[in-house]
N, C-alpha and C. Protein backbone atom coordinates (compact mmCIF):
# COMPACT_ATOMS: atom_id res chain seq x y z
N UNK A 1 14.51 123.34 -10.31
CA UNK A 1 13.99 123.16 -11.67
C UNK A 1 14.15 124.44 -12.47
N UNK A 2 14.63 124.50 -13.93
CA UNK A 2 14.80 125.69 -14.79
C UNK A 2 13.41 125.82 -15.54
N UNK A 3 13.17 127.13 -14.49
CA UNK A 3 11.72 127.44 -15.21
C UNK A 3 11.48 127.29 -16.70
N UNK A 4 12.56 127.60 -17.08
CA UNK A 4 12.36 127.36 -19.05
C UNK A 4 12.00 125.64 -19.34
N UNK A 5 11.69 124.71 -18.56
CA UNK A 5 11.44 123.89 -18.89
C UNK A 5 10.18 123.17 -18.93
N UNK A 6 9.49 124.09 -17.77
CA UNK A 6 8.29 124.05 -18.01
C UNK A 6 7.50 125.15 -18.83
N UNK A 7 8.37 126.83 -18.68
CA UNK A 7 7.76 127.87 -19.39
C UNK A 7 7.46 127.73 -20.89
N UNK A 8 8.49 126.86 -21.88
CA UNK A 8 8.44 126.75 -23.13
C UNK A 8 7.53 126.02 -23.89
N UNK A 9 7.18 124.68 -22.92
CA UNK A 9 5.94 123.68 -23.76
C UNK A 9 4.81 124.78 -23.34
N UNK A 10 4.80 125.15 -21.92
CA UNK A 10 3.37 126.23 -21.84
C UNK A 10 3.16 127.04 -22.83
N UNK A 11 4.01 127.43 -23.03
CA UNK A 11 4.05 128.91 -24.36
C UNK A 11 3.52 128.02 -25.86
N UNK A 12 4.21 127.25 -26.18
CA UNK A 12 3.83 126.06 -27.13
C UNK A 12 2.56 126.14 -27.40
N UNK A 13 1.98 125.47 -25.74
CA UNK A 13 0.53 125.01 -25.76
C UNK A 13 -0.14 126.27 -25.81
N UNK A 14 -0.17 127.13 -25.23
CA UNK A 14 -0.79 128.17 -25.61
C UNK A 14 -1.02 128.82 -26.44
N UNK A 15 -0.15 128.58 -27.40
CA UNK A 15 -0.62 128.86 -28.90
C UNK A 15 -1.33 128.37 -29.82
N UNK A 16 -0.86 126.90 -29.63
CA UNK A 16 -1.89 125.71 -30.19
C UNK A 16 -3.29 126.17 -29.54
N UNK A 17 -3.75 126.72 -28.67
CA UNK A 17 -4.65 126.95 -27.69
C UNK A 17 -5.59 128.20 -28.95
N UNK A 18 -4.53 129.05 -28.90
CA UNK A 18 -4.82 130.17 -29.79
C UNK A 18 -5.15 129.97 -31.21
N UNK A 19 -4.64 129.06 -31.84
CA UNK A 19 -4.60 128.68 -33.20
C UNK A 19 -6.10 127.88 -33.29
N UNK A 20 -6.45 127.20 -32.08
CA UNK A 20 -7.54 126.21 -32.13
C UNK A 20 -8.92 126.91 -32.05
N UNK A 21 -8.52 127.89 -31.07
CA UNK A 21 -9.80 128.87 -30.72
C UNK A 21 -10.05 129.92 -31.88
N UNK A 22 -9.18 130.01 -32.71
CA UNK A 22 -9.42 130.99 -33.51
C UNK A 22 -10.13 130.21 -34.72
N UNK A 23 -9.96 128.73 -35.23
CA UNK A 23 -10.45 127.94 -35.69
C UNK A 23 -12.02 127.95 -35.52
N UNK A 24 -12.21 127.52 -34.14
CA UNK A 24 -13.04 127.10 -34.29
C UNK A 24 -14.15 128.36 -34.09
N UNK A 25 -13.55 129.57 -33.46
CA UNK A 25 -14.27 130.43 -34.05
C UNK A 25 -14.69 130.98 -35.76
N UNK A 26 -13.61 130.62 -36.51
CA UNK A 26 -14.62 130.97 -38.12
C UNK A 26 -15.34 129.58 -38.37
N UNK A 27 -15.52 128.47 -37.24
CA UNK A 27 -16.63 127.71 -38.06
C UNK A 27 -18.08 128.03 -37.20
N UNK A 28 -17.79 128.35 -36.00
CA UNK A 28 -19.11 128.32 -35.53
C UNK A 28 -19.81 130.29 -36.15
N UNK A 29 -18.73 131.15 -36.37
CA UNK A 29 -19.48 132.27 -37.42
C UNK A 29 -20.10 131.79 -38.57
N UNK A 30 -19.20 130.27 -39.59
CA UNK A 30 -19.80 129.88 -40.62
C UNK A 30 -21.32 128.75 -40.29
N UNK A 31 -21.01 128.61 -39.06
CA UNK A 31 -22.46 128.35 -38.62
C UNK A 31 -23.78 128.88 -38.35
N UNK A 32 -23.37 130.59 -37.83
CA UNK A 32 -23.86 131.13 -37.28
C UNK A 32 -24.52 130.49 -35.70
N UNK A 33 -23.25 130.16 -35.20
CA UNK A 33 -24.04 130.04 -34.18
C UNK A 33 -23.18 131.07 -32.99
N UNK A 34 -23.72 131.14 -31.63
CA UNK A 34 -23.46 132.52 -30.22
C UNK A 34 -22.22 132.35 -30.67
N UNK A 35 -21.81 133.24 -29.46
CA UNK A 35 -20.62 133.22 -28.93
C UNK A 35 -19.23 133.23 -29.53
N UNK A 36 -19.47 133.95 -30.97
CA UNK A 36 -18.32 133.82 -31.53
C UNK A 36 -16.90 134.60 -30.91
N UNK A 37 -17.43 135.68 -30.58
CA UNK A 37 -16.55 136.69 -29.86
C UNK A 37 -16.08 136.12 -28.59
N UNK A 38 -16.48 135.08 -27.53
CA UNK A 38 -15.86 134.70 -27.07
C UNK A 38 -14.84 134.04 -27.17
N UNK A 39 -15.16 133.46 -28.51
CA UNK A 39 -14.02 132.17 -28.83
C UNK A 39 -12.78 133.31 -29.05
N UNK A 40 -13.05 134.41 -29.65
CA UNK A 40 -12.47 135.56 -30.65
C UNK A 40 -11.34 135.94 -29.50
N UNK A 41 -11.96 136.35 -28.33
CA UNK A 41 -11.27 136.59 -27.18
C UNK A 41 -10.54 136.03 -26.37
N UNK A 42 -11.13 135.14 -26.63
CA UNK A 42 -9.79 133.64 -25.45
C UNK A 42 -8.70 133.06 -26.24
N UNK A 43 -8.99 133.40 -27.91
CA UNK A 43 -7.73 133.20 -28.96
C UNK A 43 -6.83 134.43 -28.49
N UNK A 44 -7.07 135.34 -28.13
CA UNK A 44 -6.42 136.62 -28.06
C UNK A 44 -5.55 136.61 -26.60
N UNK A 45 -6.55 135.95 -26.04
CA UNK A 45 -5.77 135.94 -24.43
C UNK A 45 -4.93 135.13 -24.48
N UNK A 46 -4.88 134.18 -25.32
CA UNK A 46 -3.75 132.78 -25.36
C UNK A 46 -2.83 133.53 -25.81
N UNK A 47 -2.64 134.39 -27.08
CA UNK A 47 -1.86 134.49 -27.81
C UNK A 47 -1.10 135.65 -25.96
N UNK A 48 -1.77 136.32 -25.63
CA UNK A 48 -1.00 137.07 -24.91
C UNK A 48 -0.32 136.71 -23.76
N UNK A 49 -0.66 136.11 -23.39
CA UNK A 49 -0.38 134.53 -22.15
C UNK A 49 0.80 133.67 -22.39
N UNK A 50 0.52 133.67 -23.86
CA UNK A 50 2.02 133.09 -24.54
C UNK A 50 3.10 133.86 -24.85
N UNK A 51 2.73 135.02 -24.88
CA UNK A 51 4.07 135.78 -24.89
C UNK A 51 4.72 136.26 -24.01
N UNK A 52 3.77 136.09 -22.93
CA UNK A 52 4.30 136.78 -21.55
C UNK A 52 5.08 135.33 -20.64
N UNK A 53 4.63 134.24 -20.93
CA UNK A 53 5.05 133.18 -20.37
C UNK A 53 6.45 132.86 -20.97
N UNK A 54 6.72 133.11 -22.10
CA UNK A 54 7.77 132.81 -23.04
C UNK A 54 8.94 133.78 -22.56
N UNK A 55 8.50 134.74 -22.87
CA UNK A 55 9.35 136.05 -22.33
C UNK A 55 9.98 136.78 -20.83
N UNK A 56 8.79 136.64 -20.25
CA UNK A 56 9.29 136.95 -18.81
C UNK A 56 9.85 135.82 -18.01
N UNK A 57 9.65 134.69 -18.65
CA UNK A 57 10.48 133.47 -17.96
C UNK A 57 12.06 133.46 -18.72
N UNK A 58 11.92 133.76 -19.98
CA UNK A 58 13.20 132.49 -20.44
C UNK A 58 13.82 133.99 -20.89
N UNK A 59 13.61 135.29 -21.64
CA UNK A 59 14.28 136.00 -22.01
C UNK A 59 15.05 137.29 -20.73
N UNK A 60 15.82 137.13 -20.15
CA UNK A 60 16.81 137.83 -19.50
C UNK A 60 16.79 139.60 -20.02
N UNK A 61 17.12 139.60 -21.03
CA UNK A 61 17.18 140.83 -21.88
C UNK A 61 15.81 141.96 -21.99
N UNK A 62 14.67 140.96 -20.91
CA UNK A 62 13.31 141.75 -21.39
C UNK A 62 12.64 141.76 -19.25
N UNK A 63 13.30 140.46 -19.06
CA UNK A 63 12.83 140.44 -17.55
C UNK A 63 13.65 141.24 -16.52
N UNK A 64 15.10 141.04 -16.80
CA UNK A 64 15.95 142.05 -15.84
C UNK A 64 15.62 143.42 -16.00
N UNK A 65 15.50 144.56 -16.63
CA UNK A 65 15.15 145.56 -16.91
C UNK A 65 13.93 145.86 -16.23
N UNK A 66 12.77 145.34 -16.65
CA UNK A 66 11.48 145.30 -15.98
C UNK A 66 11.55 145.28 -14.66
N UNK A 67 12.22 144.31 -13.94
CA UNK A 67 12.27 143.96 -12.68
C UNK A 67 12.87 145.13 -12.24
N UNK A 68 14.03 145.37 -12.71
CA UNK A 68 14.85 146.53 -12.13
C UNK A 68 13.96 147.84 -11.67
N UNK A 69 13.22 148.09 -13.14
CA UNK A 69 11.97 149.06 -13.09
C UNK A 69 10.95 149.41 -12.06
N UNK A 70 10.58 147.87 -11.94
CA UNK A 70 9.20 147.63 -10.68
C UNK A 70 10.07 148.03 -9.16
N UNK A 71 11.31 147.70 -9.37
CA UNK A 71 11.95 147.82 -8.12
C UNK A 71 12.05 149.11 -7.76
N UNK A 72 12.62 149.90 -8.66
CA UNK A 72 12.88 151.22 -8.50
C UNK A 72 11.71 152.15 -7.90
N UNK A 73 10.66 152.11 -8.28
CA UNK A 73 9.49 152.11 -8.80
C UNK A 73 9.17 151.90 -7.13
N UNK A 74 9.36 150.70 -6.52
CA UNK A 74 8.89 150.12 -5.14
C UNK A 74 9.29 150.52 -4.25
N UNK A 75 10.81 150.90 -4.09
CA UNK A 75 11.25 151.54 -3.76
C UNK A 75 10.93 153.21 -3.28
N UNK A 76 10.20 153.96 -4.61
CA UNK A 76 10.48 154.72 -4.52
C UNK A 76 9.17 155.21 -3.60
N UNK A 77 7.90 154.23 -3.45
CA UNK A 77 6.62 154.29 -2.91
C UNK A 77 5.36 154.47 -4.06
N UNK A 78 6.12 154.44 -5.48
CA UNK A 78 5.04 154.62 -6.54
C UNK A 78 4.22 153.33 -6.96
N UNK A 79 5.07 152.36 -6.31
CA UNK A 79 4.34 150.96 -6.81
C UNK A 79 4.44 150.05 -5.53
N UNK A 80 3.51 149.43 -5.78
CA UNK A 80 3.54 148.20 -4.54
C UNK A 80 4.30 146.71 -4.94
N UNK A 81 5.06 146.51 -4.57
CA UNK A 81 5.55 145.12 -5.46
C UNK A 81 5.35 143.97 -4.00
N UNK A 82 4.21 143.71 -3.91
CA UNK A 82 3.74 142.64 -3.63
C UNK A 82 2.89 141.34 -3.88
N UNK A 83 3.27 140.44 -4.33
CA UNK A 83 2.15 139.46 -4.76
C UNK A 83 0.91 139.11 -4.33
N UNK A 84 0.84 139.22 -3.42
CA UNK A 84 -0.26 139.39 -2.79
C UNK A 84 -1.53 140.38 -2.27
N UNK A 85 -0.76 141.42 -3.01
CA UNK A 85 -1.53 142.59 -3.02
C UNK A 85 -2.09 142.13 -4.50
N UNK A 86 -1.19 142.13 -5.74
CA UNK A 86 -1.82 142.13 -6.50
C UNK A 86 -2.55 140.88 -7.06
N UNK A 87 -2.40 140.21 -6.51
CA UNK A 87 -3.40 138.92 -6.45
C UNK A 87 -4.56 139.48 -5.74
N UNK A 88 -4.84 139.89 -4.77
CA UNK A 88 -5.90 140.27 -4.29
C UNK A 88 -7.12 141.31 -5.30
N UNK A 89 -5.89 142.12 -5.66
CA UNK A 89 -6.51 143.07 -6.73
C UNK A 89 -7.06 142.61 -8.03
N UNK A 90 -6.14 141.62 -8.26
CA UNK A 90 -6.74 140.72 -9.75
C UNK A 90 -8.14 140.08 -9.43
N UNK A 91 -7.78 139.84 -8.17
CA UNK A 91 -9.54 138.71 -8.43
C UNK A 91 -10.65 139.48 -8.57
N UNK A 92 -11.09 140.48 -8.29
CA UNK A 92 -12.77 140.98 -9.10
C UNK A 92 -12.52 141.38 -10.38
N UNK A 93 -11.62 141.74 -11.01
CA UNK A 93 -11.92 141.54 -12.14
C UNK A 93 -11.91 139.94 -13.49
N UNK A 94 -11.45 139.03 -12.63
CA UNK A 94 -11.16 137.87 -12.87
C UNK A 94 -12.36 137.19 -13.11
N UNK A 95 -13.09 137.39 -12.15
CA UNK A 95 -14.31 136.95 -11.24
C UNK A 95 -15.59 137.44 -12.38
N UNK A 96 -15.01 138.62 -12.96
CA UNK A 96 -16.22 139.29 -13.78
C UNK A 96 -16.27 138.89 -15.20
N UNK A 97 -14.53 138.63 -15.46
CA UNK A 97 -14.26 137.57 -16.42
C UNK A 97 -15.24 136.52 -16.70
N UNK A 98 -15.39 135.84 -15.31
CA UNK A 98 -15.64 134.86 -15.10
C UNK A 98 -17.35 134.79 -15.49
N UNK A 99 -18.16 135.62 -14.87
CA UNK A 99 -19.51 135.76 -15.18
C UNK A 99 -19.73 136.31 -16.67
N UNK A 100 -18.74 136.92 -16.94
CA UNK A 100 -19.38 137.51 -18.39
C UNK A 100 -19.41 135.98 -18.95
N UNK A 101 -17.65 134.92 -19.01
CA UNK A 101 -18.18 133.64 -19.86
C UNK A 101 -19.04 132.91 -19.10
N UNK A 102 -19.95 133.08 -18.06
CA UNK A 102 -20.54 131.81 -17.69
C UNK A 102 -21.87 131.60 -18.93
N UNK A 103 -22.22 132.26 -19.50
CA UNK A 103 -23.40 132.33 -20.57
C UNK A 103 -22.68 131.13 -21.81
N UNK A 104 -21.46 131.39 -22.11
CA UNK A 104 -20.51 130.33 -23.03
C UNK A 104 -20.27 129.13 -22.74
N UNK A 105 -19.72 129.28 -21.07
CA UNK A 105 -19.52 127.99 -20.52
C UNK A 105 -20.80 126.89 -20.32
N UNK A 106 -22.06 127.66 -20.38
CA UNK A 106 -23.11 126.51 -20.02
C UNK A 106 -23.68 126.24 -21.62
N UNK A 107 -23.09 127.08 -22.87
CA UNK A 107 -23.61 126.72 -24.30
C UNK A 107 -22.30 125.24 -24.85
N UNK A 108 -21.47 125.26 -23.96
CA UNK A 108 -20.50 124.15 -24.38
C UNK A 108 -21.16 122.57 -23.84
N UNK A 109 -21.02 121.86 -24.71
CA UNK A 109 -21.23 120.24 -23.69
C UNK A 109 -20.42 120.13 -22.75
N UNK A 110 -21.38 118.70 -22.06
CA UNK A 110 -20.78 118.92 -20.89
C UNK A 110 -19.08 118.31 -21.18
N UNK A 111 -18.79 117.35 -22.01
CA UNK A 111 -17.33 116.60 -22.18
C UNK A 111 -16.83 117.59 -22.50
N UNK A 112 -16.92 119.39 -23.12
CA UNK A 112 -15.70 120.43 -23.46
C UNK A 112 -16.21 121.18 -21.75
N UNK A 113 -17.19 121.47 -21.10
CA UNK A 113 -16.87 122.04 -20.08
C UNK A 113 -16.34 121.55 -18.98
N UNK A 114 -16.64 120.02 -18.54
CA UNK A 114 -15.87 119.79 -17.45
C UNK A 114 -14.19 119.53 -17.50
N UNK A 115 -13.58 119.21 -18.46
CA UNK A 115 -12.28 119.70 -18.43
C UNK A 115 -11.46 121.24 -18.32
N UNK A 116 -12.54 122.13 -19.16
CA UNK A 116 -12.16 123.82 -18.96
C UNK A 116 -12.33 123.81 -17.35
N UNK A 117 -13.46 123.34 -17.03
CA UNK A 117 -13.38 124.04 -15.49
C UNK A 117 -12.56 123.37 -14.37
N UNK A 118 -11.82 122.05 -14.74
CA UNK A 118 -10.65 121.44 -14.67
C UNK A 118 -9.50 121.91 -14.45
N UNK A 119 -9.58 122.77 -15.44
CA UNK A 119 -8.17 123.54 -16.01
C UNK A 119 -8.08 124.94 -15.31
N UNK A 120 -9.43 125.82 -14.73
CA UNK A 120 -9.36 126.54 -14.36
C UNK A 120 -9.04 126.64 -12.57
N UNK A 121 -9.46 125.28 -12.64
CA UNK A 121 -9.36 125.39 -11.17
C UNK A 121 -7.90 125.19 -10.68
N UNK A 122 -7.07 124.07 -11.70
CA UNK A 122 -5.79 123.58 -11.46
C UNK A 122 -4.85 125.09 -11.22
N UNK A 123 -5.22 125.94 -12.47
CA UNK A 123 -4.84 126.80 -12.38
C UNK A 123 -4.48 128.34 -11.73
N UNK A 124 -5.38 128.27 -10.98
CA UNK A 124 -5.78 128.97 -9.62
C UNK A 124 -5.24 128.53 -8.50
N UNK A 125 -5.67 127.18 -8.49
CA UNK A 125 -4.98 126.50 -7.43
C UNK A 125 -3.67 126.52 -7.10
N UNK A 126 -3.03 126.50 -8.21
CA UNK A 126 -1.58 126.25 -8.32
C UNK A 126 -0.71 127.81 -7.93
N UNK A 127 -1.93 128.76 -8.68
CA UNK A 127 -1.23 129.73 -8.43
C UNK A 127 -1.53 130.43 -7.01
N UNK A 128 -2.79 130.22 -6.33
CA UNK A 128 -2.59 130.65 -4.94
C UNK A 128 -1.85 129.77 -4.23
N UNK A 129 -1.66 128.26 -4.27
CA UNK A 129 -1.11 127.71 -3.22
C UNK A 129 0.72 128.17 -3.52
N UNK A 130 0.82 128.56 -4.67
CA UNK A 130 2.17 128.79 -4.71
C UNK A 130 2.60 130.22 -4.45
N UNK A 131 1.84 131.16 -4.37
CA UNK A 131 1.92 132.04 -3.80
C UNK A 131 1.54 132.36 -1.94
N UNK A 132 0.83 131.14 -1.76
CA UNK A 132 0.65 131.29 -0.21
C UNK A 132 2.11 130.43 0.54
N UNK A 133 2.71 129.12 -0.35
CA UNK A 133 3.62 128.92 0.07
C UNK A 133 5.20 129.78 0.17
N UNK A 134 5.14 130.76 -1.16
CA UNK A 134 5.94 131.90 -1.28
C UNK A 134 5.66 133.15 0.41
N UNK A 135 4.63 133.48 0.53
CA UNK A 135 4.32 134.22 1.15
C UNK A 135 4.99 133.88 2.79
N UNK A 136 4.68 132.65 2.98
CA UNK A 136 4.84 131.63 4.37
C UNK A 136 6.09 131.85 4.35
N UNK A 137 7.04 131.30 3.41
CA UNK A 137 8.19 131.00 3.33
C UNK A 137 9.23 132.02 3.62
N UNK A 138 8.76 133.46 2.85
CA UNK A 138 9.60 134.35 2.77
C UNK A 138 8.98 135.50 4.44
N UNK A 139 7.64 135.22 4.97
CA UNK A 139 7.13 135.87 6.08
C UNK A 139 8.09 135.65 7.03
N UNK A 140 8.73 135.08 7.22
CA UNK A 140 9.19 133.80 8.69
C UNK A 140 10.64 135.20 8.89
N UNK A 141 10.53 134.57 10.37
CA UNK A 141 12.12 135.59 11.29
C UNK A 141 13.25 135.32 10.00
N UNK A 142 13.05 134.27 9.83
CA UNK A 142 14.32 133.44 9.37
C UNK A 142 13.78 132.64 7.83
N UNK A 143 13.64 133.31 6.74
CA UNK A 143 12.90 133.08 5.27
C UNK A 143 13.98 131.51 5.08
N UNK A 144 12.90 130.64 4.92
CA UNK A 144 13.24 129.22 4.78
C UNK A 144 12.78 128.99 3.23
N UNK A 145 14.51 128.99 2.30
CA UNK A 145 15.14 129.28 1.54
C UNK A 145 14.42 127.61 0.49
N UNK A 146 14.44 126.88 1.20
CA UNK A 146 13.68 125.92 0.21
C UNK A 146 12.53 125.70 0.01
N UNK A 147 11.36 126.30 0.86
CA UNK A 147 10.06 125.87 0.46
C UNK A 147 9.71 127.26 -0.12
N UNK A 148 10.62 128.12 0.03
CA UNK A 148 10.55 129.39 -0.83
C UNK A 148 10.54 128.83 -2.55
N UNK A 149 11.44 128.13 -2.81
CA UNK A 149 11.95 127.60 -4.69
C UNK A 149 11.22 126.76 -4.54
N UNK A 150 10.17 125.88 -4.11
CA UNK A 150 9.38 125.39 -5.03
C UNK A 150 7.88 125.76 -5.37
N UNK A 151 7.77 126.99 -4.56
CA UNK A 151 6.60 127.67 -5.12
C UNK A 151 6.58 127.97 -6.67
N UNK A 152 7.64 128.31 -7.62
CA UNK A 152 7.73 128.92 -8.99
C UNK A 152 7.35 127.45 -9.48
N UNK A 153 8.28 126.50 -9.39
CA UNK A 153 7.73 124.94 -9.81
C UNK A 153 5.94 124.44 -9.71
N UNK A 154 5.57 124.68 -8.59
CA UNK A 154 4.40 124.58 -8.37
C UNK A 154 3.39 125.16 -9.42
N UNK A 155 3.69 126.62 -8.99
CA UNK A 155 3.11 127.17 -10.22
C UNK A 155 2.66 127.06 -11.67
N UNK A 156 4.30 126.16 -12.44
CA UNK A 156 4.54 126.23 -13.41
C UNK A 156 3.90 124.86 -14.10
N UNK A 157 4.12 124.15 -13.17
CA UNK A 157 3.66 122.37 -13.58
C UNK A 157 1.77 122.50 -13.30
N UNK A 158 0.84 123.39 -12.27
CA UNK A 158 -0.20 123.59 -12.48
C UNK A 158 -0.87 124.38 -14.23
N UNK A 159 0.10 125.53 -13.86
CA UNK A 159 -0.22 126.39 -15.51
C UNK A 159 -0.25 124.89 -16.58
N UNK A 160 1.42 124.07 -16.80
CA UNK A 160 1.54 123.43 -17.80
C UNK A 160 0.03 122.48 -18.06
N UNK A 161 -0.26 121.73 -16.75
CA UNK A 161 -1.31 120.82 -16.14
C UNK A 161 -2.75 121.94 -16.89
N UNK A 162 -2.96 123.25 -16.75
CA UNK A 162 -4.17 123.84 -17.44
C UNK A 162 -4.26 123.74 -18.39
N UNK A 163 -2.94 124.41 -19.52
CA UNK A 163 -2.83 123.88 -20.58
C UNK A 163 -3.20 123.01 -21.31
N UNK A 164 -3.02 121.93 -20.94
CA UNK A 164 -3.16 120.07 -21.36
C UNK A 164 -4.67 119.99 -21.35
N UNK A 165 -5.24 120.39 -20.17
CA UNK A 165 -7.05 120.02 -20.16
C UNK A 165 -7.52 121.10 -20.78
N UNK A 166 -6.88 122.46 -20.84
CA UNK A 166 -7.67 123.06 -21.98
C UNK A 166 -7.67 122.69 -23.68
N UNK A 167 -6.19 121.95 -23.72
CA UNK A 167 -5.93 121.50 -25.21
C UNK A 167 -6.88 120.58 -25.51
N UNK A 168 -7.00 119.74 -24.51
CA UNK A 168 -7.58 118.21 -24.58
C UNK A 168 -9.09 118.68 -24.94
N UNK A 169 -9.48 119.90 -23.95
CA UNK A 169 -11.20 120.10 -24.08
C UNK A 169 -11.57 120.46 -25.43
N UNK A 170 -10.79 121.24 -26.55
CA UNK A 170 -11.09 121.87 -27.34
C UNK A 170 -10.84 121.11 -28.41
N UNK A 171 -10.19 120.16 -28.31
CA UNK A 171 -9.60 118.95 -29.31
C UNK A 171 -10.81 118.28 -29.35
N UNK A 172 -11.35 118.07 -28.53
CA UNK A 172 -12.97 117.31 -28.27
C UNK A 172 -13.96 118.18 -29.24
N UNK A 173 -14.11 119.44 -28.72
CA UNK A 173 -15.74 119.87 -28.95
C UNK A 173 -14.80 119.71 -31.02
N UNK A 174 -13.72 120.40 -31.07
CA UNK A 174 -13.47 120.58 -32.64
C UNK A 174 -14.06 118.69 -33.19
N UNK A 175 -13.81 117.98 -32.83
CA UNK A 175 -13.97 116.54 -32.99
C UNK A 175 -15.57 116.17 -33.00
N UNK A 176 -16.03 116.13 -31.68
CA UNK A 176 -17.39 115.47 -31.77
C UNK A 176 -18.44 116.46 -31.88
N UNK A 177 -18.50 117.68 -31.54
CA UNK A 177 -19.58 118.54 -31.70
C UNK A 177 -19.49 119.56 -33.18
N UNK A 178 -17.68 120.31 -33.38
CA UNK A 178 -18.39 120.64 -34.80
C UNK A 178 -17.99 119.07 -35.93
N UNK A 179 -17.98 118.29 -35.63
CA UNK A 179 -17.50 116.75 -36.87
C UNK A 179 -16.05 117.16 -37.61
N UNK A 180 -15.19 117.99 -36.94
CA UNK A 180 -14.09 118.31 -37.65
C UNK A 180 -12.64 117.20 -37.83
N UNK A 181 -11.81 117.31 -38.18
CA UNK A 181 -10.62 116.23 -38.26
C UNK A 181 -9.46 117.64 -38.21
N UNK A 182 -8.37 117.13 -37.61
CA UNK A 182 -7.40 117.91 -37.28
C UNK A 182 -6.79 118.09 -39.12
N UNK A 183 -6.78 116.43 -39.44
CA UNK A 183 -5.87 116.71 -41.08
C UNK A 183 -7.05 115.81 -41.82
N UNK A 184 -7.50 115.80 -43.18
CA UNK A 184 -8.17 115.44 -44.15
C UNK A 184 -8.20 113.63 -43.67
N UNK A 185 -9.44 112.54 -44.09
CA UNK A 185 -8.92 111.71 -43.92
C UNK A 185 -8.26 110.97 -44.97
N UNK A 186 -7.34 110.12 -44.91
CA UNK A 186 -6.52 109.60 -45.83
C UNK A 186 -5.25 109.85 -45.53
N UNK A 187 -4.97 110.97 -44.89
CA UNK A 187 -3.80 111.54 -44.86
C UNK A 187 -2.23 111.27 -44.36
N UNK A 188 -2.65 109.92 -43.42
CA UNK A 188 -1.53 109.44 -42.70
C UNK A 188 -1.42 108.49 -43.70
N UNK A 189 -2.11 107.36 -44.57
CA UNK A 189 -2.13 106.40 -45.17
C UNK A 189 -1.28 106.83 -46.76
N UNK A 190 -1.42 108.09 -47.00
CA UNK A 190 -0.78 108.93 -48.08
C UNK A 190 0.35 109.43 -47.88
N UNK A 191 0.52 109.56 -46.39
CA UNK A 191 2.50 110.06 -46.15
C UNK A 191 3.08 108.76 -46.52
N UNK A 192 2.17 107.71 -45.50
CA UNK A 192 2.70 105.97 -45.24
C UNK A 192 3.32 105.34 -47.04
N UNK A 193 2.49 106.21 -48.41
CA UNK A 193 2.42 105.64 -49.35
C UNK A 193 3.61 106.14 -49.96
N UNK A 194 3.76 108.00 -49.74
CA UNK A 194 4.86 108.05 -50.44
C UNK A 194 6.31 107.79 -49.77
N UNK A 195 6.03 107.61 -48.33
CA UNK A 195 7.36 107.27 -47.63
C UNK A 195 8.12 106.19 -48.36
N UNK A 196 6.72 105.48 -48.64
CA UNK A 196 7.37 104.00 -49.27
C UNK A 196 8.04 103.85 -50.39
N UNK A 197 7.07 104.83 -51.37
CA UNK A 197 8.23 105.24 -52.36
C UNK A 197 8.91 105.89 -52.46
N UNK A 198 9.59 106.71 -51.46
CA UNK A 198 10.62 107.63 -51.88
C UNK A 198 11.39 108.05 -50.46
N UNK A 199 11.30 106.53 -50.30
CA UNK A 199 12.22 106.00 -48.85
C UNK A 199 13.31 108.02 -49.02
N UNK A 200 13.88 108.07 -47.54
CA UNK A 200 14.77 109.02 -47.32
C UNK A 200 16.06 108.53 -47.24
């Protein structure tokens, strides 16, 4: 599978992700209600999530270089280039991530939190089991060359899969909790009107 095929709708969605959270952060400030800065922050992390997903997958011109770098770098004993090291290393601060939003996560209903925590889990999931199947694969006397390539797939179709239930969750609370509409109503019935007159 060409990672750019799943990397590009992710990047997509993650912006929409970003665009939504940043939304609905100036209504709940025009509400005054908590947690605005969280919303403030997870718009920020999308936006960065999306550039890194976009880029280090599909642009050549920005990933070969880098790689070359980390290699050199690994090589030389200044860096560790193992996934599993730094997976290991990511999780307490992940984790702390995690407790700072739990105060947000229990101010959301329950129909916007049980899909986020949906999404978080898919996403974890996807990425340790695809890194434990990477790990297995490439450990062995003899690195068994196909269950090695579908760890990146794995990965990529969980991320896309987070995406979707985080879009879906936030499409909700914007809908039933602040009473919002994506476009004015009338609005499809008013394209429908002038389509009619002014056929293409």
């Amino acid at each position: 599978m060409n990672p750019a095929l799943v990397a590009w709708p992710t990047a997509i969605g993650l912006l929409a992700i970003s665009a939504l959270l940043a939304a609905i952060a100036r209504v709940e400030r025009q509400a005054g209600r908590p947690f605005v800065r969280h919303w403030i922050g997870l718009s920020w992390l999308g936006v960065a999530l999306a550039l890194a997903t976009a880029v280090m997958t599909t642009d050549a011109g920005v990933r070969e270089p880098l790689t070359a770098s980390v290699d050199s770098l690994a090589d030389a004993g200044v860096f560790i280039e193992d996934p599993l090291y730094w997976t290991v290393l990511g999780t307490p601060p992940a984790l702390a991530l995690v407790l700072l939003y739990l105060p947000w996560l229990s101010y959301l209903p329950a129909g916007t939190r049980r899909p986020l925590v949906a999404a978080a889990v898919c996403a974890l999931g996807g990425l340790y089991l695809s890194l434990s199947i990477d790990v297995f694969a490439t450990s062995r006397p003899t690195p068994i060359g196909t269950l090695a390539a579908i760890a990146t797939p794995i990965h990529g179709s969980a991320a896309a899969l987070a995406v979707a239930l985080v879009l879906h969750a936030l499409l909700r609370y914007w809908r039933d909790t602040l009473g919002r509409r994506l476009w004015p109503r009338g609005t499809t019935a008013t394209a429908l009107h002038v389509t009619q007159r002014h056929p293409f």
